[in-house]
Protein backbone atom coordinates (compact mmCIF):
# COMPACT_ATOMS: atom_id res chain seq x y z
CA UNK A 1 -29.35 37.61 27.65
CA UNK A 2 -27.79 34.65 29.62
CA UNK A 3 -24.71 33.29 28.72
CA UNK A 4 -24.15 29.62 29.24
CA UNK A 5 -20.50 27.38 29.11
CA UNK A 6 -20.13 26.51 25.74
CA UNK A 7 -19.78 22.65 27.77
CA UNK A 8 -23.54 23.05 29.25
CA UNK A 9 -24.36 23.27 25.18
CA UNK A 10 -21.94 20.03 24.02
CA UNK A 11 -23.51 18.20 27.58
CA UNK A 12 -26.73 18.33 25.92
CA UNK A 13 -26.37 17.26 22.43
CA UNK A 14 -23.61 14.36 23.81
CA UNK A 15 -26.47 13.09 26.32
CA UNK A 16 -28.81 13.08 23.30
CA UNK A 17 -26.22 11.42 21.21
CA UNK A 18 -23.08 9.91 22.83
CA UNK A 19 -20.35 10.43 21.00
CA UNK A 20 -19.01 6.68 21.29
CA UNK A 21 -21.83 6.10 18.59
CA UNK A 22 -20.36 7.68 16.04
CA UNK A 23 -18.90 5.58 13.11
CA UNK A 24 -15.17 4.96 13.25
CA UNK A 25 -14.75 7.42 9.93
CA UNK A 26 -16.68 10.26 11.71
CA UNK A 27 -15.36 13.44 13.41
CA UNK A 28 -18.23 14.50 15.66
CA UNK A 29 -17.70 17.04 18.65
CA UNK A 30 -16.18 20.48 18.40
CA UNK A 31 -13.96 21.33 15.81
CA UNK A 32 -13.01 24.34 16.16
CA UNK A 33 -12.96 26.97 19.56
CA UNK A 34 -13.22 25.77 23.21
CA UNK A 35 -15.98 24.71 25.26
CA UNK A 36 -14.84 26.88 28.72
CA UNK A 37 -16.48 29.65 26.53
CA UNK A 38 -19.33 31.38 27.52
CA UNK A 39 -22.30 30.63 24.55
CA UNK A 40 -23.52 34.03 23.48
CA UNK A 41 -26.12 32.01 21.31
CA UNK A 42 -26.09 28.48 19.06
CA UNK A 43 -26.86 28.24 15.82
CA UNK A 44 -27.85 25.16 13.78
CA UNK A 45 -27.14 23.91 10.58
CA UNK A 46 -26.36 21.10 8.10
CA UNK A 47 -23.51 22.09 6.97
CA UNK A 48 -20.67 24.66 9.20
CA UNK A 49 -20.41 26.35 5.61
CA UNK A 50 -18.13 30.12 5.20
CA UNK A 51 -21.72 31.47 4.92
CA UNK A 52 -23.28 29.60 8.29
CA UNK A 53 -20.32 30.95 9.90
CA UNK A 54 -20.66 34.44 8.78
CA UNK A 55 -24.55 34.23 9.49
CA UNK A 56 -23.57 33.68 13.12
CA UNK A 57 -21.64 36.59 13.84
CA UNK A 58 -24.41 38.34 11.66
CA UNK A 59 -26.99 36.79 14.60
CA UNK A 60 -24.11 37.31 17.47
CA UNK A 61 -23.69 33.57 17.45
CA UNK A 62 -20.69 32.11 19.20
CA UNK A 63 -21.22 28.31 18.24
CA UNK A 64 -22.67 26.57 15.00
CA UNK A 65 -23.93 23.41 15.56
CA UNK A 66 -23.85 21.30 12.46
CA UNK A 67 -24.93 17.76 11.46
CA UNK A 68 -22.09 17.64 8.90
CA UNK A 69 -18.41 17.94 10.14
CA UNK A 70 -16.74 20.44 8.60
CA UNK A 71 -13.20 18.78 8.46
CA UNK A 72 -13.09 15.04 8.33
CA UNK A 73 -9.76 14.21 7.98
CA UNK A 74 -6.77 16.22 9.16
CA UNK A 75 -5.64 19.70 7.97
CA UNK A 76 -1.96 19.86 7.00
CA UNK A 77 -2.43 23.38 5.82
CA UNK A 78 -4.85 26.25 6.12
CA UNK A 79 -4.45 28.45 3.88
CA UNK A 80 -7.97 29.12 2.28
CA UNK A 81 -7.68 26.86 -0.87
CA UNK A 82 -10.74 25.33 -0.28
CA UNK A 83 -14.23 25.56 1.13
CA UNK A 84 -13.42 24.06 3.94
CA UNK A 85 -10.28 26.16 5.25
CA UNK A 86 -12.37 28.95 4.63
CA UNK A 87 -14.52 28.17 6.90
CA UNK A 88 -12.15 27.28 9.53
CA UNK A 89 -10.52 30.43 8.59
CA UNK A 90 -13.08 32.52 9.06
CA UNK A 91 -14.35 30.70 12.47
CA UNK A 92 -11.42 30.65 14.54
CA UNK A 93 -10.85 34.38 13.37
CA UNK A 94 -14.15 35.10 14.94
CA UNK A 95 -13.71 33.16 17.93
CA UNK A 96 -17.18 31.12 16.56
CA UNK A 97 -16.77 27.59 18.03
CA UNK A 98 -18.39 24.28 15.73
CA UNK A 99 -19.91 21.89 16.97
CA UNK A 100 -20.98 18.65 14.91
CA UNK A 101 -23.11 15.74 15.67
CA UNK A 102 -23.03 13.31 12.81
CA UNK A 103 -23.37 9.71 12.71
CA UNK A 104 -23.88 10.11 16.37
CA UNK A 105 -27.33 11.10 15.40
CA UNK A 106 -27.96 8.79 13.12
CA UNK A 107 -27.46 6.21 15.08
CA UNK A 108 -30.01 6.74 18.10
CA UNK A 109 -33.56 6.15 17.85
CA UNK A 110 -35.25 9.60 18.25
CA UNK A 111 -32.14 10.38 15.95
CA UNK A 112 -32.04 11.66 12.13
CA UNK A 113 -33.91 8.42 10.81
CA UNK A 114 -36.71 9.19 13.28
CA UNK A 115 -37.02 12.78 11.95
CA UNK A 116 -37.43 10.99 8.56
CA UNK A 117 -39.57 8.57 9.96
CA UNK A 118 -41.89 11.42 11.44
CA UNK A 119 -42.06 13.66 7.82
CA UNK A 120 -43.28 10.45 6.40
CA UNK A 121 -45.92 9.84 8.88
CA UNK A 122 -44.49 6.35 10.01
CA UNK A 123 -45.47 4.78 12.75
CA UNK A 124 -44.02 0.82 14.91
CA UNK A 125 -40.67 2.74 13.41
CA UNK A 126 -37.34 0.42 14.73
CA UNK A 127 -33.95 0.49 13.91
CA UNK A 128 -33.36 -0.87 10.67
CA UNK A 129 -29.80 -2.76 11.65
CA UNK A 130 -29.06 -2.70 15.14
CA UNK A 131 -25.86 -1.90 16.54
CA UNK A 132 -23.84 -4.93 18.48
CA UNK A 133 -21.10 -5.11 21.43
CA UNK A 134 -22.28 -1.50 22.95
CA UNK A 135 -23.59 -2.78 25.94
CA UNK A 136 -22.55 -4.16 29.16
CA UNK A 137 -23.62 -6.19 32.23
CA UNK A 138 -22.67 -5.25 35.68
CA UNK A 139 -22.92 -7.73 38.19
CA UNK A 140 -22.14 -7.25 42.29
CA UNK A 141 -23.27 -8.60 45.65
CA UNK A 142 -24.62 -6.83 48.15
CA UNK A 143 -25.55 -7.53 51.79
CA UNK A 144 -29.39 -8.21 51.50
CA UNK A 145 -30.65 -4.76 53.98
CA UNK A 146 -28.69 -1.99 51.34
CA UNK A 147 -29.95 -3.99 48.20
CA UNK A 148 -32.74 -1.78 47.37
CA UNK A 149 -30.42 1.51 47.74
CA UNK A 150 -27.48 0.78 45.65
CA UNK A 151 -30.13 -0.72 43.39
CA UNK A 152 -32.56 2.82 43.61
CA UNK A 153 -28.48 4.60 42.79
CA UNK A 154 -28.32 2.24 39.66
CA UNK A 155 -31.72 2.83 38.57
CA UNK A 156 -31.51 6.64 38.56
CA UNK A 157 -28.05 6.55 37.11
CA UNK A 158 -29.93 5.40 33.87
CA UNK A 159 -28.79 2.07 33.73
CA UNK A 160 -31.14 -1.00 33.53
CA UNK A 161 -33.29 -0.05 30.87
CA UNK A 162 -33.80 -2.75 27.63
CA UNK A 163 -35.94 -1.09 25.31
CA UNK A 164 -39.31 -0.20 26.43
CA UNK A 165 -38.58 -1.13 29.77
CA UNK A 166 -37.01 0.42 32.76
CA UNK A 167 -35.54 -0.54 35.98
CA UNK A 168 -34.46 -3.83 34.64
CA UNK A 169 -32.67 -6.47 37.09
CA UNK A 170 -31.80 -9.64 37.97
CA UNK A 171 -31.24 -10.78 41.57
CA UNK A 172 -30.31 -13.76 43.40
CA UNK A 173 -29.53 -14.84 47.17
CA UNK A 174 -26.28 -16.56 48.11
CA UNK A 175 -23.58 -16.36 51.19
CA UNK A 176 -20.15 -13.96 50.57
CA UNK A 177 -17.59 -14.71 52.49
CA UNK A 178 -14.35 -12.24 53.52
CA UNK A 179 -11.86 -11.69 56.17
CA UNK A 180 -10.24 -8.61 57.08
CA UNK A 181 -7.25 -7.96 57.73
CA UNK A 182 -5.62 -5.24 60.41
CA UNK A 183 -5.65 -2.56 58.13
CA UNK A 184 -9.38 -2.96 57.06
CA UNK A 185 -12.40 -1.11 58.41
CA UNK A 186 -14.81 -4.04 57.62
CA UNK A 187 -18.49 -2.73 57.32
CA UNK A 188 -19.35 -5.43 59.10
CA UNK A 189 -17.61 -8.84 60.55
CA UNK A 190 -14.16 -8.84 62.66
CA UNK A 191 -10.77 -8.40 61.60
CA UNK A 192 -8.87 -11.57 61.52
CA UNK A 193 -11.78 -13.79 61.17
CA UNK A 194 -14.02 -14.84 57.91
CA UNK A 195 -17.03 -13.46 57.78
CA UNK A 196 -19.80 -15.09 56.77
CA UNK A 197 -22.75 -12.57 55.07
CA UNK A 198 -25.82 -13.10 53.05
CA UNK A 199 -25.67 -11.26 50.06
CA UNK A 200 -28.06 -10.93 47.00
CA UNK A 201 -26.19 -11.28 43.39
CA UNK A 202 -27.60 -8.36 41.19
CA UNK A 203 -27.22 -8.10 37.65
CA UNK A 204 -28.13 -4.83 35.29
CA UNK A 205 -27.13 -4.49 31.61
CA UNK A 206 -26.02 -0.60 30.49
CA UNK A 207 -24.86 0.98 27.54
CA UNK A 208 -21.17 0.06 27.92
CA UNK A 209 -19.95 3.80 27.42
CA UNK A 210 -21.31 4.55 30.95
CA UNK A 211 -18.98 2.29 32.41
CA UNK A 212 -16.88 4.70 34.16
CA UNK A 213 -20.34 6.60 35.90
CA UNK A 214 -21.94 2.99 36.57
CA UNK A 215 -18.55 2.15 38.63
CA UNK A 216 -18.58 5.76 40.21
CA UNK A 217 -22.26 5.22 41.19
CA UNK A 218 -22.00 1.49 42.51
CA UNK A 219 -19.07 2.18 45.01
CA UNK A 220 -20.71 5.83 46.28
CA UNK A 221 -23.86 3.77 47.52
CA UNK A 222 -22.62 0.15 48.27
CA UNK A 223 -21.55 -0.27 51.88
CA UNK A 224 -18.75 -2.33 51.87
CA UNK A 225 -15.03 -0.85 51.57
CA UNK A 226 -13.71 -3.29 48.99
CA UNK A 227 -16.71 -3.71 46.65
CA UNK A 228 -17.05 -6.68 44.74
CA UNK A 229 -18.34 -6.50 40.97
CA UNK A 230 -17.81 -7.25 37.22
CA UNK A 231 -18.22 -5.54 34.01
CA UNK A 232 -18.81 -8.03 31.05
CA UNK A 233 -19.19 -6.90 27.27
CA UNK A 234 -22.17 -8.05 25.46
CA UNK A 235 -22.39 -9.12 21.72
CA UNK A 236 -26.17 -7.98 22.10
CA UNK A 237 -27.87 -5.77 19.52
CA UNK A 238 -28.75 -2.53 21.09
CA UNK A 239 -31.75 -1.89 19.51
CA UNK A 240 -32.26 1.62 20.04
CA UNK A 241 -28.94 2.07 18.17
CA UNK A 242 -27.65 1.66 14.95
CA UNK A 243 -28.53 2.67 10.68
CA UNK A 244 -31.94 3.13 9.28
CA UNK A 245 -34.71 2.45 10.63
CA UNK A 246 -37.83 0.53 9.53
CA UNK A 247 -41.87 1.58 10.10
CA UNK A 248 -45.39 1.14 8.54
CA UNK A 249 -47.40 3.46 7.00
CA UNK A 250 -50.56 4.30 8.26
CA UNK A 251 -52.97 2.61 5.50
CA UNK A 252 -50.94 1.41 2.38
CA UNK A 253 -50.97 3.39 -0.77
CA UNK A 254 -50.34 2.66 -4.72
CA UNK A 255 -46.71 3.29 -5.42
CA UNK A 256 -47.02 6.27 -7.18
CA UNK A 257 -49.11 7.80 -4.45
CA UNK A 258 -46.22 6.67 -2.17
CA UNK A 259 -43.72 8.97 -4.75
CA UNK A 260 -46.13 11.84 -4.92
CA UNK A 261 -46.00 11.38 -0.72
CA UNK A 262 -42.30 11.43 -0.48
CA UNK A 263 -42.06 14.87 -2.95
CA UNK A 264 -44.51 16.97 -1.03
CA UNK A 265 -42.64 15.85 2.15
CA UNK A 266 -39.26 16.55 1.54
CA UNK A 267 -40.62 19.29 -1.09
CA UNK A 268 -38.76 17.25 -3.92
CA UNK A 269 -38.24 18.21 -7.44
CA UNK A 270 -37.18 14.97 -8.37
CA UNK A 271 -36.58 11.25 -7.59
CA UNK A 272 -34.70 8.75 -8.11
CA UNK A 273 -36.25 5.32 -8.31
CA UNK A 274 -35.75 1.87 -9.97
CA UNK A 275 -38.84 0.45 -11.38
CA UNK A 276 -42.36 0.27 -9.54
CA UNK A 277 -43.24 -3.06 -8.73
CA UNK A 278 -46.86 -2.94 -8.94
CA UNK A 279 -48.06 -3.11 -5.46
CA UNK A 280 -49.20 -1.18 -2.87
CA UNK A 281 -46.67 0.00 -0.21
CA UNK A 282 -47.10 -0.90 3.31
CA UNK A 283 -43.24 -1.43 4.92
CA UNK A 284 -41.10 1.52 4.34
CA UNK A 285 -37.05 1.34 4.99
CA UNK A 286 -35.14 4.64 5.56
CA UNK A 287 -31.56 6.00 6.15
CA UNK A 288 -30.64 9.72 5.94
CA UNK A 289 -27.87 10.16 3.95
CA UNK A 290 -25.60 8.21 2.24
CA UNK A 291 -27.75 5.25 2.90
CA UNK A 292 -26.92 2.32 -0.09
CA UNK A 293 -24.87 0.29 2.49
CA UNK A 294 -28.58 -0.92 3.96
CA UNK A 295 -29.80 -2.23 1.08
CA UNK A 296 -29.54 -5.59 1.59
CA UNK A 297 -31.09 -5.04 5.45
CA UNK A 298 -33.91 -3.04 4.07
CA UNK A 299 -34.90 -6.33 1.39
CA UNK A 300 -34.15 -9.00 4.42
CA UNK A 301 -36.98 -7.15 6.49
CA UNK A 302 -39.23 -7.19 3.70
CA UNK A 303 -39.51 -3.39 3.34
CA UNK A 304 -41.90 -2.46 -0.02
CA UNK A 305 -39.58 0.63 -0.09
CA UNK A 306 -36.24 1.87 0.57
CA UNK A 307 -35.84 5.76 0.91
CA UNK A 308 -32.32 6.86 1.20
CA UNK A 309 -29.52 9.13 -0.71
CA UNK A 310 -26.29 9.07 -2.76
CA UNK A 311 -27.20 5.73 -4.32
CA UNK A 312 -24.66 4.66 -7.84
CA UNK A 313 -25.74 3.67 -10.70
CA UNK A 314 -24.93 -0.31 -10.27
CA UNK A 315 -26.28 -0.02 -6.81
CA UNK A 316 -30.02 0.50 -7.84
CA UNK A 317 -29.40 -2.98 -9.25
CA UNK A 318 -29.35 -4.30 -5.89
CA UNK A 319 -33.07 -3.53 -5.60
CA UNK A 320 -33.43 -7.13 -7.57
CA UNK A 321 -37.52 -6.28 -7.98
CA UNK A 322 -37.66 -7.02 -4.37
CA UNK A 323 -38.21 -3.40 -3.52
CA UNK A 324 -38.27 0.24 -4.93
CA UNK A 325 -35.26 2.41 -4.00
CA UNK A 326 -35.91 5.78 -3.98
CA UNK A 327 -32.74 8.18 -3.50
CA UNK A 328 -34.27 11.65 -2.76
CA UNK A 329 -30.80 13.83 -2.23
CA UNK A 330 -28.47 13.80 0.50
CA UNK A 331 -29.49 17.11 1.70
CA UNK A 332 -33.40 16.45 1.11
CA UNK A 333 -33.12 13.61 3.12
CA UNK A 334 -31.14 14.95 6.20
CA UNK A 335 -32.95 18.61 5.89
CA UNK A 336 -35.27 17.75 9.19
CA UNK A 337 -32.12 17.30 11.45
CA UNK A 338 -32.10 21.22 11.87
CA UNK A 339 -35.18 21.36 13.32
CA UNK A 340 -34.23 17.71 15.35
CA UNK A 341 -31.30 20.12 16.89
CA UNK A 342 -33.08 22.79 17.81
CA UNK A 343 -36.02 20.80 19.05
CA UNK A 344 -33.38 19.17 21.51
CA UNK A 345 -31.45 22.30 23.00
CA UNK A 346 -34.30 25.22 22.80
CA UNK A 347 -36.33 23.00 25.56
CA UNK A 348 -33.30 22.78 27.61
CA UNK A 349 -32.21 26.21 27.52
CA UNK A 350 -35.53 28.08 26.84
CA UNK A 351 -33.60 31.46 28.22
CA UNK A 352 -31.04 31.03 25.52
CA UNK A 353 -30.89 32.19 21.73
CA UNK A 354 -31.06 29.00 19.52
CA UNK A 355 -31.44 30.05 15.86
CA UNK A 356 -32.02 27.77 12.46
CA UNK A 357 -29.85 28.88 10.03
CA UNK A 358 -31.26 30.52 7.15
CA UNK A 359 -28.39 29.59 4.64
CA UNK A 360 -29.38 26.62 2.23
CA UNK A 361 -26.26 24.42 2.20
CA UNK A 362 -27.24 22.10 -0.52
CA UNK A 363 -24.52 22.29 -3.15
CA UNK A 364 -27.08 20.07 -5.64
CA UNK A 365 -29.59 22.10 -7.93
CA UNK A 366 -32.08 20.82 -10.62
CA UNK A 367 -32.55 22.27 -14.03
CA UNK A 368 -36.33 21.23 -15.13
């Protein structure tokens, strides 16, 4: 069986998922063993439980990917008081590496949301509230002959795509001036003397965590030794990132065919739900997870429902008869991400043993 670095594994979840998306509380990436390892096999979970980790070795898995991090905060002993030092315990003791990808996830388009989004049948799904200040512009000036291949280098860098759209620019002609001095090696123009050159302005926006690859690429396929460019943050919404997302349904249904929906998708014993408004439902909000923080953004897009998880008691007040809320379980909601994982490394590394964990995580069970 081929053995991949467990890096080649962490490259393709972080390219799916960057992990500057992740919110500021969040401890994505790998927790425990070290990515120079070779991958003897991945497997994928909610939740990097004692029992996930122990169902690896079972499976000769090195690495357990998770959605949930295991530890959030830090460890100041480990001892095997609790669930969770068990399972870090029992991992690094194995020499089984975790992995997790958690708000991360979320947070992109095709992410958690979108698996939601999918179960539900959705479709003109967007991101509920878009995420601001992740982008950036580039601007630079080239000499008009190389334009088209430092712009071609950009383009296939992945930068200069807004939405829907790719190879997005903005160009302009105008005259650069320099003069070199005796230690130069001017691509073009004497030393000593200004140089006069026309030169085309182009502008791309990126996601701003590229920053360091945009720069890298620019300076490999510009021709000029000193290269001239800027960087400027945007306040933009990035609107393939960010919480929840937002869709239509098909053809809209009575609310209580909506609920009965909902159960057989997520194979529900119960929900959740403030009072039924008496209409049919058309515009359907979502967040996976611990989701009551959108409230407000699900009722200001006019959503008929809001499907989420961990709501409080005074939160379903927030509803105000403006829409249903409909908290279906944490785990119920997020279940789909296993199959989201696998769906994004099995593809990648068809060669390679990527295995859904058969070990139901949720800590939450129903007496009917």
């Amino acid at each position: 069986m081929q053995h991949l670095p467990i890096a080649s594994i962490i490259q393709a979840l972080e390219n799916f998922a960057p992990p500057s998306y992740q919110e500021s509380y969040d401890n994505c990436g790998l927790i425990t063993g070290s990515a120079g390892w070779a991958c003897t096999g991945v497997l994928c979970t909610l939740d990097a439980t004692e029992a996930v980790v122990l169902e690896a070795v079972a499976n000769g898995c090195n690495m357990v990917v998770a959605h949930h991090p295991i530890v959030f905060g830090g460890l100041k002993k480990i001892n095997g008081k609790n669930y969770v030092e068990q399972a870090i315990i029992t991992a690094i003791k194995n020499d089984i590496a975790i992995y997790a990808i958690h708000t991360n996830a979320d947070n992109v388009l095709l992410g958690v949301n979108n698996a939601i989004a999918n179960a539900l049948g959705l479709v003109n799904t967007q991101i509920l509230s878009p995420k601001t200040n992740l982008l950036a512009k580039l601007i630079t000036y080239i000499p008009i002959a190389h334009v088209e291949q430092v712009r071609k280098a950009l383009f296939d860098a992945g930068i200069g795509i807004m939405g829907n759209y790719s190879e997005v620019s903005f160009s302009a002609e105008g005259t650069g001036t320099y003069k070199a001095n005796e230690a130069a090696n001017p691509f073009i123009g004497d030393k000593g003397q200004r140089h006069e050159e026309q030169e085309r302005k182009l502008e791309m926006i990126f996601p701003a965590y590229m920053q360091k690859q945009v720069v890298k690429v620019l300076i490999a396929a510009h021709p000029y030794e000193e290269v001239a460019y800027d960087i400027i943050p945007l306040a933009n919404e990035h609107k393939q990132v960010g919480s929840g997302m937002v869709g239509h349904l098909p053809e809209e249904m009575p609310e209580l065919d909506f609920l009965a929906h909902i159960k057989k998708a997520f194979g529900l014993q119960a929900i959740r739900h403030t009072p039924l408004l008496g209409k049919n439902v058309s515009k359907v909000a979502i967040c996976g997870g611990a989701g009551s923080f959108l409230i407000g953004k699900a009722i200001a897009v006019d959503a008929d429902f809001y499907i989420t998880a961990d709501v409080k008691y005074h939160e379903f007040f927030d509803a105000e008869n403006k829409l249903v809320i409909a908290d279906i379980g944490h785990w119920e909601s997020e279940q789909y991400t296993v199959d989201l994982l696998i769906g994004i490394l099995q593809p990648k590394f068809p060669t390679f043993a990527v295995l859904k964990s058969g070990v139901v995580t949720n800590p939450v069970h129903y007496f009917l």
